[in-house]
Protein backbone atom coordinates (compact mmCIF):
# COMPACT_ATOMS: atom_id res chain seq x y z
CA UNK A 1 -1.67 21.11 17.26
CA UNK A 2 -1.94 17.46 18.60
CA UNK A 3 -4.81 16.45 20.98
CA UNK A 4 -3.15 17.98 24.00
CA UNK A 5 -2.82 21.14 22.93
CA UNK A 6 0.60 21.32 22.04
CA UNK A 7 2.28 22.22 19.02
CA UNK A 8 3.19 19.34 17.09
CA UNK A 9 6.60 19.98 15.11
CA UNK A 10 6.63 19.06 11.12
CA UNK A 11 9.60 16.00 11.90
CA UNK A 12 7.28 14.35 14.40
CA UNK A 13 4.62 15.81 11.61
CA UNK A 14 6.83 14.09 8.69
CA UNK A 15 7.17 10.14 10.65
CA UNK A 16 4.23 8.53 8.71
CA UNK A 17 5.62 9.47 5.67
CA UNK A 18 9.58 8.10 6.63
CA UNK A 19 7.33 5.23 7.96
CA UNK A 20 5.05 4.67 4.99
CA UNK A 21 8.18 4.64 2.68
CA UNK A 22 9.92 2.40 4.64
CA UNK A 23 7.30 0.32 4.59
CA UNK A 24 6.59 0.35 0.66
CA UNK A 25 9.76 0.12 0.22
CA UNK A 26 10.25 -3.78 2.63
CA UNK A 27 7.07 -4.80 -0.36
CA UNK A 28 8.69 -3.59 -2.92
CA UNK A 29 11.66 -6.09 -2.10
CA UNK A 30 8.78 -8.88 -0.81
CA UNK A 31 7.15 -8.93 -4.28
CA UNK A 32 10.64 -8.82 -6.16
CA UNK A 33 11.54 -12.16 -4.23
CA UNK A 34 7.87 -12.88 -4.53
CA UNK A 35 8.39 -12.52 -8.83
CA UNK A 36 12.00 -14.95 -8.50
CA UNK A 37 10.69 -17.73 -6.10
CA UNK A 38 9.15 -20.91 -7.07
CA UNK A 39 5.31 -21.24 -6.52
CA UNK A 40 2.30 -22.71 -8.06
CA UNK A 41 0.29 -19.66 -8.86
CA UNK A 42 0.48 -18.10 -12.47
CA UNK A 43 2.13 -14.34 -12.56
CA UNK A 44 1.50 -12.40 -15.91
CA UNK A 45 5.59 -11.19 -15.48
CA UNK A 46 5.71 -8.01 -17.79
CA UNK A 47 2.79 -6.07 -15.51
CA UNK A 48 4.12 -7.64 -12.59
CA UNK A 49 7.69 -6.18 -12.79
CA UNK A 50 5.42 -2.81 -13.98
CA UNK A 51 4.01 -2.66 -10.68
CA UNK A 52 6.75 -3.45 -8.72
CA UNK A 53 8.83 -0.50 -10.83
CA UNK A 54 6.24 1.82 -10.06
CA UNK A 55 6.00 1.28 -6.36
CA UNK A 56 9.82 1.66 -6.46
CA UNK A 57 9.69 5.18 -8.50
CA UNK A 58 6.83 6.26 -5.95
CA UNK A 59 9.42 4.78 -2.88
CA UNK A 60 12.36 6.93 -4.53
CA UNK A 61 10.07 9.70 -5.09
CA UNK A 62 8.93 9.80 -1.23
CA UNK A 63 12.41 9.38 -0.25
CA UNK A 64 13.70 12.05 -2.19
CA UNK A 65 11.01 14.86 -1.54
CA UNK A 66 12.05 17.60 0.93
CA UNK A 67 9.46 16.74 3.21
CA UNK A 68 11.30 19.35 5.64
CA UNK A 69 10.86 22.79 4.01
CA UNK A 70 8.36 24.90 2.95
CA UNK A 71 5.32 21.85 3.02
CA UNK A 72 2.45 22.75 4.84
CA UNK A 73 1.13 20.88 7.67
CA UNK A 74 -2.40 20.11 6.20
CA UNK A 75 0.01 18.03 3.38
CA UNK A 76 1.86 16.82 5.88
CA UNK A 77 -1.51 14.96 6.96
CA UNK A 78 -3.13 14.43 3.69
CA UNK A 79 0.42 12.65 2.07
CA UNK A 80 0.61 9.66 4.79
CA UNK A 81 -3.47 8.67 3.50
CA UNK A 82 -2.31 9.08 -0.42
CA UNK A 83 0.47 6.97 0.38
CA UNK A 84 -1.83 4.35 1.80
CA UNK A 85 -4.18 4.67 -0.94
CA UNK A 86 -1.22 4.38 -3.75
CA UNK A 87 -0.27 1.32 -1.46
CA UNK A 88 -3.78 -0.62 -0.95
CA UNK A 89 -3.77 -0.42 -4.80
CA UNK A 90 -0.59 -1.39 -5.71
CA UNK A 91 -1.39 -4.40 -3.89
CA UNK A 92 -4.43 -4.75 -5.63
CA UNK A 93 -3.15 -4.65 -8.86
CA UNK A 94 0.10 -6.98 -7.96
CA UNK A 95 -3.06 -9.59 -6.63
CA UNK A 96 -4.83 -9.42 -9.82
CA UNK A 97 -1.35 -10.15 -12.11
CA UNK A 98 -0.58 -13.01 -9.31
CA UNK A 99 -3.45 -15.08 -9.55
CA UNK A 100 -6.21 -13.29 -7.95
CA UNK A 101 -7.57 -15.63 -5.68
CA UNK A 102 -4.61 -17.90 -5.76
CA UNK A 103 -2.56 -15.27 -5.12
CA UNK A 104 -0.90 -15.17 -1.75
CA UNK A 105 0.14 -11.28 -2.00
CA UNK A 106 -3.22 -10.07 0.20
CA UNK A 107 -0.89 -10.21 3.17
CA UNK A 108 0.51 -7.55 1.67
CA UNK A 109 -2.24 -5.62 2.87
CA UNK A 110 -1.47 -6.39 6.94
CA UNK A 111 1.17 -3.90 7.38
CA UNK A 112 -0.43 -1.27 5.65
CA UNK A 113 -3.86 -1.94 7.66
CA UNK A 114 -1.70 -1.57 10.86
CA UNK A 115 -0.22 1.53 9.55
CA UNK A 116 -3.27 3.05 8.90
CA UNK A 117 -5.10 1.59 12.43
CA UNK A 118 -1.80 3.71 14.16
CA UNK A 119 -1.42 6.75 11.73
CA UNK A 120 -4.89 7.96 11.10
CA UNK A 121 -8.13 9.00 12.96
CA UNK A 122 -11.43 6.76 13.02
CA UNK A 123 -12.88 8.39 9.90
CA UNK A 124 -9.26 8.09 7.78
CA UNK A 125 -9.55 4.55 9.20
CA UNK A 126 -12.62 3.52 8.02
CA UNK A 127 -12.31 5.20 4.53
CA UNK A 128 -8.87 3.58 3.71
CA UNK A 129 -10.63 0.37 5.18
CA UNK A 130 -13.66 0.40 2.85
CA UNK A 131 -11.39 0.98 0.16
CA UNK A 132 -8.99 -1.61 1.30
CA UNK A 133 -12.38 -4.40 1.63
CA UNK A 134 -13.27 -2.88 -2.31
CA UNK A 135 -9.57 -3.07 -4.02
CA UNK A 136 -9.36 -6.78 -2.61
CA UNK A 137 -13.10 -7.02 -3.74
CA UNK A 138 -12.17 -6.15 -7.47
CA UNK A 139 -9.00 -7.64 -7.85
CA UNK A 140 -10.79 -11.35 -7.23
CA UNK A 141 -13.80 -10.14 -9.33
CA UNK A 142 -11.37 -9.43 -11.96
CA UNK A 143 -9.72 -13.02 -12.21
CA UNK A 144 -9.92 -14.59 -15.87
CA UNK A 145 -10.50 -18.03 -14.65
CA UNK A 146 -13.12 -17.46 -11.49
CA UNK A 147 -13.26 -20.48 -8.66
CA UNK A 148 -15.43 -22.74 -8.94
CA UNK A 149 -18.03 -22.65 -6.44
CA UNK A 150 -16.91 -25.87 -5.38
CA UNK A 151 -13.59 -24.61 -4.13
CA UNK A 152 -15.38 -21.96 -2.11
C-alpha cells in the first residue's frame, strides 16, 4: 500500500529499479568516455575497465531480471537501495583507480544522491547518505600519494 491507502501495483512498484538501471547504465557509458578522453589525472586502466565491466554485468543483469513475476513486493523495495549501494561503491572504487582526490568521478555520485532523495524514505535516505559521506571518505583515505596539506 502507498501512503494513501491505496494499493500500489508491482510496475509502478518496479520504476526505481527501470530507473536505477537506466541510470547505471548513462555511468557506465560516462566512465567509458571518462577511461578514452584526455585528462591530467592518473587512471590505473586494468581495474578501471574491471569496474566499469562489472557495473555493466550488474546493468545487464537488472535489465534482464523478470522484475514482473513472481517477486515479492518487500524485494521490490529492498532491490532499488542494493542498487544504490552497488552504485555509491562502484563509484567509490572507480574514484580510488582515478586519482582519488584528483579524480573528477565524485559527480558521479549527484544522480544517484537525487535518486535516492526521490526513491526512498528519510531513514533509507540517511543510511545510503552516511554511506555515500564514508565510501567518498575511504576512497581519498586510500590514495597512494596523499595531498599535501598545502593543497588543502
Amino acid at each position: 500500500m502507498s501512503g494513501s491507502g491505496r494499493v500500489t501495483t508491482t510496475a509502478h512498484r518496479g520504476r526505481p529499479i527501470r530507473v536505477g538501471v537506466r541510470l547505471c547504465a548513462l555511468t557506465m557509458l560516462a566512465l567509458l568516455a571518462y577511461a578514452l578522453l584526455p585528462h591530467q589525472e592518473r587512471i590505473e586502466q586494468i581495474p578501471f575497465l574491471v569496474l566499469t565491466s562489472v557495473g555493466i554485468v550488474g546493468v545487464i543483469m537488472m535489465w534482464a531480471f523478470p522484475w514482473r513475476r513472481g517477486v515479492s513486493p518487500r524485494l521490490l523495495d529492498l532491490v532499488p537501495a542494493a542498487w544504490a549501494l552497488f552504485y555509491v561503491l562502484l563509484t567509490s572504487g572507480a574514484i580510488i583507480v582515478s586519482g582519488g582526490s584528483d579524480s573528477a568521478l565524485y559527480l558521479l555520485y549527484i544522480p544517484v544522491l537525487l535518486f535516492i532523495a526521490l526513491v526512498y524514505p528519510l531513514n533509507y535516505q540517511i543510511a545510503l547518505l552516511v554511506v555515500t559521506m564514508v565510501s567518498y571518505t575511504a576512497a581519498i583515505l586510500l590514495e597512494q600519494e596523499p595531498t599535501p596539506a598545502g593543497d588543502l
